[in-house]
N, C-alpha and C. Protein backbone atom coordinates (compact mmCIF):
# COMPACT_ATOMS: atom_id res chain seq x y z
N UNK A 1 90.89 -73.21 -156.94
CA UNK A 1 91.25 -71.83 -156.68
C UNK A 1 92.39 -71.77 -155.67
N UNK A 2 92.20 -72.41 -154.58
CA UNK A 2 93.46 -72.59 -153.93
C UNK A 2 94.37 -73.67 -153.61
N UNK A 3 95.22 -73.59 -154.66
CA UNK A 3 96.05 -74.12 -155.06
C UNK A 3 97.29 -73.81 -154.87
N UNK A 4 98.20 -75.10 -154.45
CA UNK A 4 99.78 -74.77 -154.14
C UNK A 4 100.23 -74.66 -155.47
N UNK A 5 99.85 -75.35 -156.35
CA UNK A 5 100.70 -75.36 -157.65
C UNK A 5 101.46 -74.54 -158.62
N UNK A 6 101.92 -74.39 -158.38
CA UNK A 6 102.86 -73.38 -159.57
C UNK A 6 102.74 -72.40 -160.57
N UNK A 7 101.44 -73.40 -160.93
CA UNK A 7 100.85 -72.87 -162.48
C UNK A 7 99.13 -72.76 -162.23
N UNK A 8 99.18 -72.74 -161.41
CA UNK A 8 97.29 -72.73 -160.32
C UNK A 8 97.16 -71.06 -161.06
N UNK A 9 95.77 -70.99 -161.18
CA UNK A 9 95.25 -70.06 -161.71
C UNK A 9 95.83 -68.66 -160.81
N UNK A 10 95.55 -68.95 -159.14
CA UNK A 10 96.29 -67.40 -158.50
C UNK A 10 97.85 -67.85 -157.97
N UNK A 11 98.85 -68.67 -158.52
CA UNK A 11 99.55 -68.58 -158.13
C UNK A 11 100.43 -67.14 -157.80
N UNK A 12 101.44 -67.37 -156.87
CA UNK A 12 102.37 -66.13 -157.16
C UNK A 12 103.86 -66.10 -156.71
N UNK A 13 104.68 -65.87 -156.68
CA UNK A 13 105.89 -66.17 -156.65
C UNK A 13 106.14 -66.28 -155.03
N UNK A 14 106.78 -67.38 -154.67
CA UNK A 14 106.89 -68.15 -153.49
C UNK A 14 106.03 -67.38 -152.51
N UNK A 15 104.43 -67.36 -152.88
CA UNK A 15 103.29 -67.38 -152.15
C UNK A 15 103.57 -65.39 -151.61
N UNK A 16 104.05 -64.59 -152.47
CA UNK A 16 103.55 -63.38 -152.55
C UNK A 16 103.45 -62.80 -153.81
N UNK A 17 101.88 -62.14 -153.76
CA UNK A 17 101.76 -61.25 -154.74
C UNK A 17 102.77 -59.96 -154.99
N UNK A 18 103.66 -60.12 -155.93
CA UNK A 18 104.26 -59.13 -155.84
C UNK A 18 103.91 -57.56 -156.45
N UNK A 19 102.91 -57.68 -157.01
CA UNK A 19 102.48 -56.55 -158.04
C UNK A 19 101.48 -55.66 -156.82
N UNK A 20 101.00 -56.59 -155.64
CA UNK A 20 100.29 -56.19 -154.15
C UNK A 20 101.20 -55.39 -153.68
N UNK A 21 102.57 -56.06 -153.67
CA UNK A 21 103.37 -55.41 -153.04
C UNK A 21 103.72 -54.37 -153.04
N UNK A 22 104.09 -53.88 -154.66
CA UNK A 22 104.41 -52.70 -155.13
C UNK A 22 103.59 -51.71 -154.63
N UNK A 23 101.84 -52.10 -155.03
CA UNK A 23 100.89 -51.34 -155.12
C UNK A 23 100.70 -50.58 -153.33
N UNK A 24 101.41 -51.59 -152.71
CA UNK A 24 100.99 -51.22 -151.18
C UNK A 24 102.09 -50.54 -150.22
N UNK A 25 103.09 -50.72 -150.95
CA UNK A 25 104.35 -49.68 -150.28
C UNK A 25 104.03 -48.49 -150.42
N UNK A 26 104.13 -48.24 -151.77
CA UNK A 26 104.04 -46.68 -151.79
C UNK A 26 103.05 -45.99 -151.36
N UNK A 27 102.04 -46.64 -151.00
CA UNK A 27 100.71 -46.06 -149.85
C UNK A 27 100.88 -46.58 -148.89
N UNK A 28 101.71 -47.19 -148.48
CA UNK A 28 101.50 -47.18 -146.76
C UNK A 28 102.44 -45.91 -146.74
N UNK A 29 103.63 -45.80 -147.71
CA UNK A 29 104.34 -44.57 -146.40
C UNK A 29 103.77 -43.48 -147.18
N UNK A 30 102.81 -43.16 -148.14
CA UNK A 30 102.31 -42.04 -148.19
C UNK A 30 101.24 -41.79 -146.51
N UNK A 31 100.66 -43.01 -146.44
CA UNK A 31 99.43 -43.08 -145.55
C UNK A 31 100.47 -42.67 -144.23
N UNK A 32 101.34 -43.19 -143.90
CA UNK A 32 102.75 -42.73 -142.85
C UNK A 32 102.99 -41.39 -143.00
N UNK A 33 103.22 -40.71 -144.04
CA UNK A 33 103.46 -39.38 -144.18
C UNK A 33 102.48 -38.59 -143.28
N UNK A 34 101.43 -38.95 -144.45
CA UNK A 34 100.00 -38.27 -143.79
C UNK A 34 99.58 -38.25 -142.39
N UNK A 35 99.99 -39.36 -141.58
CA UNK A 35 99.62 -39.49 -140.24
C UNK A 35 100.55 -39.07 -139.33
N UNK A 36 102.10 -38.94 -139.77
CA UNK A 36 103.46 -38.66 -138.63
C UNK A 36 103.77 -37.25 -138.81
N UNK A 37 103.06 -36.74 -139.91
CA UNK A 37 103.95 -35.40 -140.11
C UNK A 37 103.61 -34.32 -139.84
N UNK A 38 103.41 -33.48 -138.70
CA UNK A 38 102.53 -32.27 -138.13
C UNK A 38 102.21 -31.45 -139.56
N UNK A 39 102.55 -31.22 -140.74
CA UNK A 39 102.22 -30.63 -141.42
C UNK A 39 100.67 -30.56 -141.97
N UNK A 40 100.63 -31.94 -141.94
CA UNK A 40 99.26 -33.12 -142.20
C UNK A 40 98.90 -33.32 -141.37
N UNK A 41 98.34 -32.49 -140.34
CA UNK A 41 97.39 -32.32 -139.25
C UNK A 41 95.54 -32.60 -139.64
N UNK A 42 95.56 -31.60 -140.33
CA UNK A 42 94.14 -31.80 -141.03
C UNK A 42 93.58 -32.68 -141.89
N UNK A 43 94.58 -33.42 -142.29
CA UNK A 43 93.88 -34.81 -143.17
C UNK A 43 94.58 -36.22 -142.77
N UNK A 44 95.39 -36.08 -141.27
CA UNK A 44 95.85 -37.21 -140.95
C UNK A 44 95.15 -38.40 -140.46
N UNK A 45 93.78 -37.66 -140.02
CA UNK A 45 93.04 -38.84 -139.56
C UNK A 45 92.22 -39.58 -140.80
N UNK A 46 92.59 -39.32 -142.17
CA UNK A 46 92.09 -40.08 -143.48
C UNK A 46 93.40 -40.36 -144.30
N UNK A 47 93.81 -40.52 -143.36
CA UNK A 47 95.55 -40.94 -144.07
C UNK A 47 95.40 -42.87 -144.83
N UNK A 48 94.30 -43.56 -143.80
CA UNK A 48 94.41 -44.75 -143.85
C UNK A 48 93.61 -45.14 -145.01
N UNK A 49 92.41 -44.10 -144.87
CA UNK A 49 91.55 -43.63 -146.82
C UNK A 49 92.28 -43.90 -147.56
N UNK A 50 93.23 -42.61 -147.67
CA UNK A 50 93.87 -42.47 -148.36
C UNK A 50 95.07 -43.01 -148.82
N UNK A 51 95.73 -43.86 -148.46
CA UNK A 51 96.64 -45.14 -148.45
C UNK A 51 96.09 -45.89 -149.32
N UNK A 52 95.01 -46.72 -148.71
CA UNK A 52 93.72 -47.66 -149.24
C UNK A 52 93.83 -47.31 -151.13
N UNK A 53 92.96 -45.95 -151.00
CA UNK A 53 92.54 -45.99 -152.62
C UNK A 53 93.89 -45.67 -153.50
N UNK A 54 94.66 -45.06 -152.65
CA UNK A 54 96.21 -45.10 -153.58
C UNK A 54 96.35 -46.34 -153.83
N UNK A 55 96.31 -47.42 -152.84
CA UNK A 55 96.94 -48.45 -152.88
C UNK A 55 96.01 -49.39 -154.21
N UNK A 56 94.76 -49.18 -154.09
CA UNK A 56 93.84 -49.56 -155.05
C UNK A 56 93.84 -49.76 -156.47
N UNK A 57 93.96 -48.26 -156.64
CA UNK A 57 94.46 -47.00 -157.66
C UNK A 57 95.62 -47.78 -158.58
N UNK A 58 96.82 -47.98 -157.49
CA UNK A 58 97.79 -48.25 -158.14
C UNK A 58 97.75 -49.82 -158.80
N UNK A 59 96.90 -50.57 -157.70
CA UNK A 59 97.03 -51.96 -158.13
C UNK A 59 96.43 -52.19 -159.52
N UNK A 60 95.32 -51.21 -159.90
CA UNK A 60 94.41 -51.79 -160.83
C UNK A 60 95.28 -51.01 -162.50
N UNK A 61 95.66 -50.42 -161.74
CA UNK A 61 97.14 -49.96 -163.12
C UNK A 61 97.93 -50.99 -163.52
N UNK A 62 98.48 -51.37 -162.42
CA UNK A 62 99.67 -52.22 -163.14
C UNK A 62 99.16 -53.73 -162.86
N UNK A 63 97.96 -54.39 -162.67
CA UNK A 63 98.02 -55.47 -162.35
C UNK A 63 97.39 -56.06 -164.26
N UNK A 64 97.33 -57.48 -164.88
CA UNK A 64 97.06 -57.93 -165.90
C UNK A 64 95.50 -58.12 -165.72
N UNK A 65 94.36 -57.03 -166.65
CA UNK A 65 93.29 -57.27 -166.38
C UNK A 65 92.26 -57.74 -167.30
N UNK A 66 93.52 -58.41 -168.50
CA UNK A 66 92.59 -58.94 -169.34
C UNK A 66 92.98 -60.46 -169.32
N UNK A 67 93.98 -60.60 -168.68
CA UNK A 67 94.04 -62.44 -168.24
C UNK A 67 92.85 -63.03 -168.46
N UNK A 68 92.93 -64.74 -169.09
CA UNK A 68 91.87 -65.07 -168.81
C UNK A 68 91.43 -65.60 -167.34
N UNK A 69 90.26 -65.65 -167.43
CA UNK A 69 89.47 -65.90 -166.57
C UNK A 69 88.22 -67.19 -166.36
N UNK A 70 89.00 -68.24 -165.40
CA UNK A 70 88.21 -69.00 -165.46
C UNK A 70 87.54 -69.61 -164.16
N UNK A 71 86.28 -69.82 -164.49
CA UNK A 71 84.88 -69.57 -163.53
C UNK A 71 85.19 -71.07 -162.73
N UNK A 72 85.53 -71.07 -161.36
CA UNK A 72 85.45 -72.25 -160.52
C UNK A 72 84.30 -72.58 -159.58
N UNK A 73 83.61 -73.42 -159.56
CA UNK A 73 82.52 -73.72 -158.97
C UNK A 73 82.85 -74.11 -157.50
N UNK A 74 84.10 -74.51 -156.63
CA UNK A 74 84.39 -74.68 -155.44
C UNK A 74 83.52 -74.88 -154.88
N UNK A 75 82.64 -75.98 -155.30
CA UNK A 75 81.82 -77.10 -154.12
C UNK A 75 82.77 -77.92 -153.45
N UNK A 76 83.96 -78.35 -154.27
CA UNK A 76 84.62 -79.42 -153.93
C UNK A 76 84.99 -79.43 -152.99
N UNK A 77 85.85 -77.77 -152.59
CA UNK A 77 86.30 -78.08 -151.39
C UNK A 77 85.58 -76.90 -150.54
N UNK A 78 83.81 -76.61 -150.46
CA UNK A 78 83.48 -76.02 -149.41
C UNK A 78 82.02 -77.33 -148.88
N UNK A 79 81.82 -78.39 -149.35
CA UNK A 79 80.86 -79.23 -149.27
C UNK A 79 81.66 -80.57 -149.08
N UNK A 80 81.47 -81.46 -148.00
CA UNK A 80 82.17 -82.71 -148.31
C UNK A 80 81.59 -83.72 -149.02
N UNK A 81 82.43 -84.27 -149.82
CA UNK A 81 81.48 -85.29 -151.06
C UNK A 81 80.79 -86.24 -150.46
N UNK A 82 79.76 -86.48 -151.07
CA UNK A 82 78.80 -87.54 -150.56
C UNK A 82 78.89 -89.00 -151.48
N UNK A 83 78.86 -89.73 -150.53
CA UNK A 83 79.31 -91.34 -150.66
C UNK A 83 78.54 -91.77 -150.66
């Protein structure tokens, strides 16, 4: 699972998710809006909510969710092998 490799099941382009990325800009400066802008007085203190499930929202749109999927047992590297 964690893997430097290239082609490793979560790789991602020189070690950022970029599809995270997308998903998390445009809610942080909504979540920025919400919190800097006296207009948004009354819902600024759920600005960071609301960032969050935008940011969520958006990821689970555009991210690939029928990829396959394959099940890793990671004993290997949370148990040290026995000799």
């Amino acid at each position: 699972m964690y893997s430097d490799s290239p082609d490793g099941e979560y790789a991602y382009t020189r070690g950022v998710n970029r599809k995270a990325v997308i998903a998390g800009t445009p809610a942080a400066i909504v979540a920025l809006v919400l919190a800097l802008v006296p207009a948004f007085t009354y819902v600024s203190g759920f600005s960071w909510f609301v960032g969050a499930i935008l940011a969520a929202v958006t990821y689970l749109l555009i991210t690939d969710r029928h990829a396959p999927f394959h099940a890793v047992d990671g004993e290997d590297i949370a148990v040290a092998p026995r000799h």
